[in-house]
Protein backbone atom coordinates (compact mmCIF):
# COMPACT_ATOMS: atom_id res chain seq x y z
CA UNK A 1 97.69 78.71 147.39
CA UNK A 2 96.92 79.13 143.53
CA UNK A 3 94.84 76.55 141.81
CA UNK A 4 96.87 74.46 139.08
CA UNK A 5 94.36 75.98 136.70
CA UNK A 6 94.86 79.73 137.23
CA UNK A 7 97.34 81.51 135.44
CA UNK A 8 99.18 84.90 135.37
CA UNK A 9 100.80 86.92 133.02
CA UNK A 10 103.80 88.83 133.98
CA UNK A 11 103.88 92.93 133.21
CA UNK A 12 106.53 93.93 134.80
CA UNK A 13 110.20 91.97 134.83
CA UNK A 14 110.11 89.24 132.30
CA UNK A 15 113.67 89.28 132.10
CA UNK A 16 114.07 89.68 136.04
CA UNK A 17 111.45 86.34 135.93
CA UNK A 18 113.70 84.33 133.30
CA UNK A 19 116.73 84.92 135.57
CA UNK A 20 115.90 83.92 138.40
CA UNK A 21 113.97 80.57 136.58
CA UNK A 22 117.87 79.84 135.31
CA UNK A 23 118.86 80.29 139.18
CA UNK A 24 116.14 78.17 140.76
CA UNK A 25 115.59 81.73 142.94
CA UNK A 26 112.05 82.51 144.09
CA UNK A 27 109.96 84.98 143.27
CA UNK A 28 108.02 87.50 144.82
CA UNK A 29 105.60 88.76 142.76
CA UNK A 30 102.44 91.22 143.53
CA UNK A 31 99.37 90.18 141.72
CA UNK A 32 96.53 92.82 140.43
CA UNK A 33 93.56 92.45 138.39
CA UNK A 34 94.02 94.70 135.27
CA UNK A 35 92.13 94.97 131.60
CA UNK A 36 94.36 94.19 128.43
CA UNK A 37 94.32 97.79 127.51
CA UNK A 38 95.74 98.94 131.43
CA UNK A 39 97.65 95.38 130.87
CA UNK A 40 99.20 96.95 127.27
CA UNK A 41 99.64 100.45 128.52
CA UNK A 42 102.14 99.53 131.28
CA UNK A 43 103.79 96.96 129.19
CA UNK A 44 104.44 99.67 126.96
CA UNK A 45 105.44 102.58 129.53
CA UNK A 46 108.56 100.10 130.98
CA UNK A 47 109.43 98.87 127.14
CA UNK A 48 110.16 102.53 126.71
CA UNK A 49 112.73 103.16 129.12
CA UNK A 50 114.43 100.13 127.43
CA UNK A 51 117.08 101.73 125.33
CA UNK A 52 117.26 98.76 123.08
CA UNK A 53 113.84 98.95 121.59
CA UNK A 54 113.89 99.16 117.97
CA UNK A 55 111.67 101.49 116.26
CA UNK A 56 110.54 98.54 114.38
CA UNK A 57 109.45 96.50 117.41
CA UNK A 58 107.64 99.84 118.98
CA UNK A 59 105.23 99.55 115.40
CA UNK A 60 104.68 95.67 115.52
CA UNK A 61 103.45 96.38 119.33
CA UNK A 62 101.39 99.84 118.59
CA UNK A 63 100.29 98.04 115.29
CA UNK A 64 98.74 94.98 117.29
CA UNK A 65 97.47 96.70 119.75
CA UNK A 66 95.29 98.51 116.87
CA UNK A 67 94.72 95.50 115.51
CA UNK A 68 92.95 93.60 118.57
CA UNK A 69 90.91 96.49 119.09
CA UNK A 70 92.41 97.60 122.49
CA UNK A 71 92.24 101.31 121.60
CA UNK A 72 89.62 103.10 118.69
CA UNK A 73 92.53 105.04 116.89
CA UNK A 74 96.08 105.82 117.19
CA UNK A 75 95.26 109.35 119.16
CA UNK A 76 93.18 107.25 121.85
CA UNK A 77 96.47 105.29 122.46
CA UNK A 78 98.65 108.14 122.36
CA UNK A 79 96.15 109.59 125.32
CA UNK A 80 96.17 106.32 126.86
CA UNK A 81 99.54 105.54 127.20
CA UNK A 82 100.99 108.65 127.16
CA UNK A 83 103.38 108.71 124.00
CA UNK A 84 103.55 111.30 120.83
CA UNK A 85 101.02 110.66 118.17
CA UNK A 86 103.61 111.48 115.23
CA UNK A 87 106.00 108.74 117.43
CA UNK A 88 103.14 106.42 116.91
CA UNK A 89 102.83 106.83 113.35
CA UNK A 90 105.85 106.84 112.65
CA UNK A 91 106.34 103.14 114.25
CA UNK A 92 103.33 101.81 112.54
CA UNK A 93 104.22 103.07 109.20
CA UNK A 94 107.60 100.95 109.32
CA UNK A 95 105.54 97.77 110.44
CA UNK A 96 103.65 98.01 108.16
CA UNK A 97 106.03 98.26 105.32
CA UNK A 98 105.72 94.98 103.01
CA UNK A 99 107.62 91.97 104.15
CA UNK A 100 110.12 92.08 101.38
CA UNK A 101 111.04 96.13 101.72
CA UNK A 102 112.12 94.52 105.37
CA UNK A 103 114.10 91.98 104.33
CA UNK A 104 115.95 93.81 101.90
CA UNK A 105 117.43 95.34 105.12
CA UNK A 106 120.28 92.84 107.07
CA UNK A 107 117.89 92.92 110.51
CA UNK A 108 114.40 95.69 110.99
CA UNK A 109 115.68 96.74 113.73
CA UNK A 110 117.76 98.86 111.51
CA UNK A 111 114.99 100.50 110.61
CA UNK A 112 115.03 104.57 111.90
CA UNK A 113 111.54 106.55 112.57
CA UNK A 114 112.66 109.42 110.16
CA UNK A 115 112.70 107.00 107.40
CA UNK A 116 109.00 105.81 107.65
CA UNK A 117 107.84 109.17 105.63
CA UNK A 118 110.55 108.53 102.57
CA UNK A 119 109.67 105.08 102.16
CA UNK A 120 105.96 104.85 102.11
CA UNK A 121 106.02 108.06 99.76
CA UNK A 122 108.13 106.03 97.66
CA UNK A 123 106.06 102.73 97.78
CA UNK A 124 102.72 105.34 96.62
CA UNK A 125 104.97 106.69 93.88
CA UNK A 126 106.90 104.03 92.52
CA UNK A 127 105.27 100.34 94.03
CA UNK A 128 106.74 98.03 91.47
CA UNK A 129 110.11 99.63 91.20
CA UNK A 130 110.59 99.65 95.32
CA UNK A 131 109.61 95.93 95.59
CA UNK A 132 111.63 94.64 92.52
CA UNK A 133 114.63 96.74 93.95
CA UNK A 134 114.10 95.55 97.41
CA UNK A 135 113.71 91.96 96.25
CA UNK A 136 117.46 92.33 94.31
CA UNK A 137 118.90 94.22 97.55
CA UNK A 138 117.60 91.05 100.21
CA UNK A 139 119.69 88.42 97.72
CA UNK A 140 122.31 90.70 97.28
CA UNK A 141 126.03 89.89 99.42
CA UNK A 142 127.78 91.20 100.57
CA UNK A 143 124.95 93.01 102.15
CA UNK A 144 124.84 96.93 101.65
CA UNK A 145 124.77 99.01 105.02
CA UNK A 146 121.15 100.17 106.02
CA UNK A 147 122.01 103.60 104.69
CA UNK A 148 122.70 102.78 101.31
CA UNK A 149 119.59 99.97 101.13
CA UNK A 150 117.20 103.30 101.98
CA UNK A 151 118.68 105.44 99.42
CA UNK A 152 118.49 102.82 96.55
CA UNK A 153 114.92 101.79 97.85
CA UNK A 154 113.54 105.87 97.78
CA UNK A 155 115.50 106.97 94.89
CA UNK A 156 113.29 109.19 92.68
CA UNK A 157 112.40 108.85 89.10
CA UNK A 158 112.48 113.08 88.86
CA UNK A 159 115.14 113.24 86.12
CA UNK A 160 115.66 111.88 82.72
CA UNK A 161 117.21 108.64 82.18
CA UNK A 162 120.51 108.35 80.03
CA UNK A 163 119.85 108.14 76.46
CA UNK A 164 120.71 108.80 73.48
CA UNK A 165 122.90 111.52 74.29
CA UNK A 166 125.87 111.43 76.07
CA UNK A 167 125.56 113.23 79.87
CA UNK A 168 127.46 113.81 82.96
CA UNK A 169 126.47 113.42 87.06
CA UNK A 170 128.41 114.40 90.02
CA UNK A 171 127.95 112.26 92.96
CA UNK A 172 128.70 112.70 96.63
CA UNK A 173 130.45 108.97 97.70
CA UNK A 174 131.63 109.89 101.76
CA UNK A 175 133.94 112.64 101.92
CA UNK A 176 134.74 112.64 97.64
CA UNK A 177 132.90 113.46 94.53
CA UNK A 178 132.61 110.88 91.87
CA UNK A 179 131.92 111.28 88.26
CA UNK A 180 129.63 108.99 86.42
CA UNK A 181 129.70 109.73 82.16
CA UNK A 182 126.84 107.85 80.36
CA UNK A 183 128.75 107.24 76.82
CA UNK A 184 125.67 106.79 74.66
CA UNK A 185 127.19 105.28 71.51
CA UNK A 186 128.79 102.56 73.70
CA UNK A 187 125.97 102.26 76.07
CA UNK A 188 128.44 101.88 79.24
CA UNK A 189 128.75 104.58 81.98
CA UNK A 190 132.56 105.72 82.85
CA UNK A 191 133.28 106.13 86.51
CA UNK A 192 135.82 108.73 87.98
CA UNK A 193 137.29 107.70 91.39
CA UNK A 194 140.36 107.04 91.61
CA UNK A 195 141.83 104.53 94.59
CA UNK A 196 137.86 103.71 95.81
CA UNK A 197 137.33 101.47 98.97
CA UNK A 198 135.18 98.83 99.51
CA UNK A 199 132.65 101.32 101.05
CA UNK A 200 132.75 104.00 98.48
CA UNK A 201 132.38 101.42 95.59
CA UNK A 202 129.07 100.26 97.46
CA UNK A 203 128.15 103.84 97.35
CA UNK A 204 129.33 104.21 93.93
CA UNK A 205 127.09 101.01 93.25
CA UNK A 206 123.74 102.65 94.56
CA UNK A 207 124.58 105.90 92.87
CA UNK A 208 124.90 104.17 89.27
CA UNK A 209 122.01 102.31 90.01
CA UNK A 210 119.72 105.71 90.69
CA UNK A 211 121.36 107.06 87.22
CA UNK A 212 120.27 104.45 84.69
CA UNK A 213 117.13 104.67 86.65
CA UNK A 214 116.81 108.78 86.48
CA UNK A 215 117.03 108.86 90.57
């Protein structure tokens, strides 16, 4: 019989656990005597057979793992537990993104490995530019799609900024081409695309937003 002050902490089938809590069901449990780095690198074998795992969530977890000193580096953990080191850093770069490059997104969990890379080169290049965009883009509603938030938050400053002359961009908005004219004398930018949707004027929205920038 376990002593009222001994406690356990389930690894394996906390949602198996809650269910049958809800039923009143018993459970049968097996009880072993592991470390919290054998502890964390089973927890995270059976999280990654969960499809739903958000590459988001997989960097909070690697990232505190790190952080309580379970493993000396990133490439101990990727031995330990048996997962790609690129994987890895991939996670832990979007965790570690600043809170409000997060938020400018509707959820993290639409967050996508391939985008860590994009976004922290931006963030090196361009800090006070990502973070004033990204504060605009988490007030903004309707919301944009995650898509269009990560183009507007990476855009590049690589080409000159409408000026005093008039000059001309094509754009790619979904399956069209849009034109944007910056009319220097007036200071206004014409748009040609005729009959937009709701989805293509978002589009159009980030696109005119990288031109006055020089994105």
């Amino acid at each position: 019989m376990l002593g009222e002050d001994e406690s356990y902490e389930i690894v394996f089938g906390h949602r198996r656990h809650q269910a049958c809590l809800e039923l009143g069901l018993p459970v049968l449990a097996v009880i072993e005597d592991v470390d919290d780095t054998q502890l964390f690198a089973e927890m995270d074998r059976e999280n990654r057979e969960r499809k739903d795992l958000r590459p988001y969530e997989v960097g909070c977890m690697y990232a505190k793992a790190l952080d309580l000193g379970l493993f000396p580096s990133a490439r101990k953990m990727s031995e330990a537990i048996g997962a790609d080191l690129g994987l890895i850093g991939k996670a832990m770069n979007l965790a570690k993104l600043p809170q409000v490059v997060v938020d400018a997104f509707t959820s993290p969990t639409e967050l996508q490995y391939r985008w860590a890379a994009p976004l922290n080169a931006a963030l090196q290049r361009d800090p006070d530019g990502v973070l004033t965009r990204a504060k605009r883009l988490s007030k903004r509603e309707p919301r944009l799609s995650a898509k269009l938030v990560f183009d507007e938050l990476t855009a590049a400053d690589t080409s000159t900024k409408p000026g005093s002359s008039d000059s001309i961009r094509k754009v790619k908005v979904g399956s069209r081409s849009a034109t944007l004219k910056w009319i220097a004398s007036e200071k206004t930018i014409q748009i040609d695309l005729p009959g937009a949707s709701q989805d293509e004027l978002q589009q159009l929205e980030v696109a005119v937003i990288a031109f006055l920038k020089g994105g």
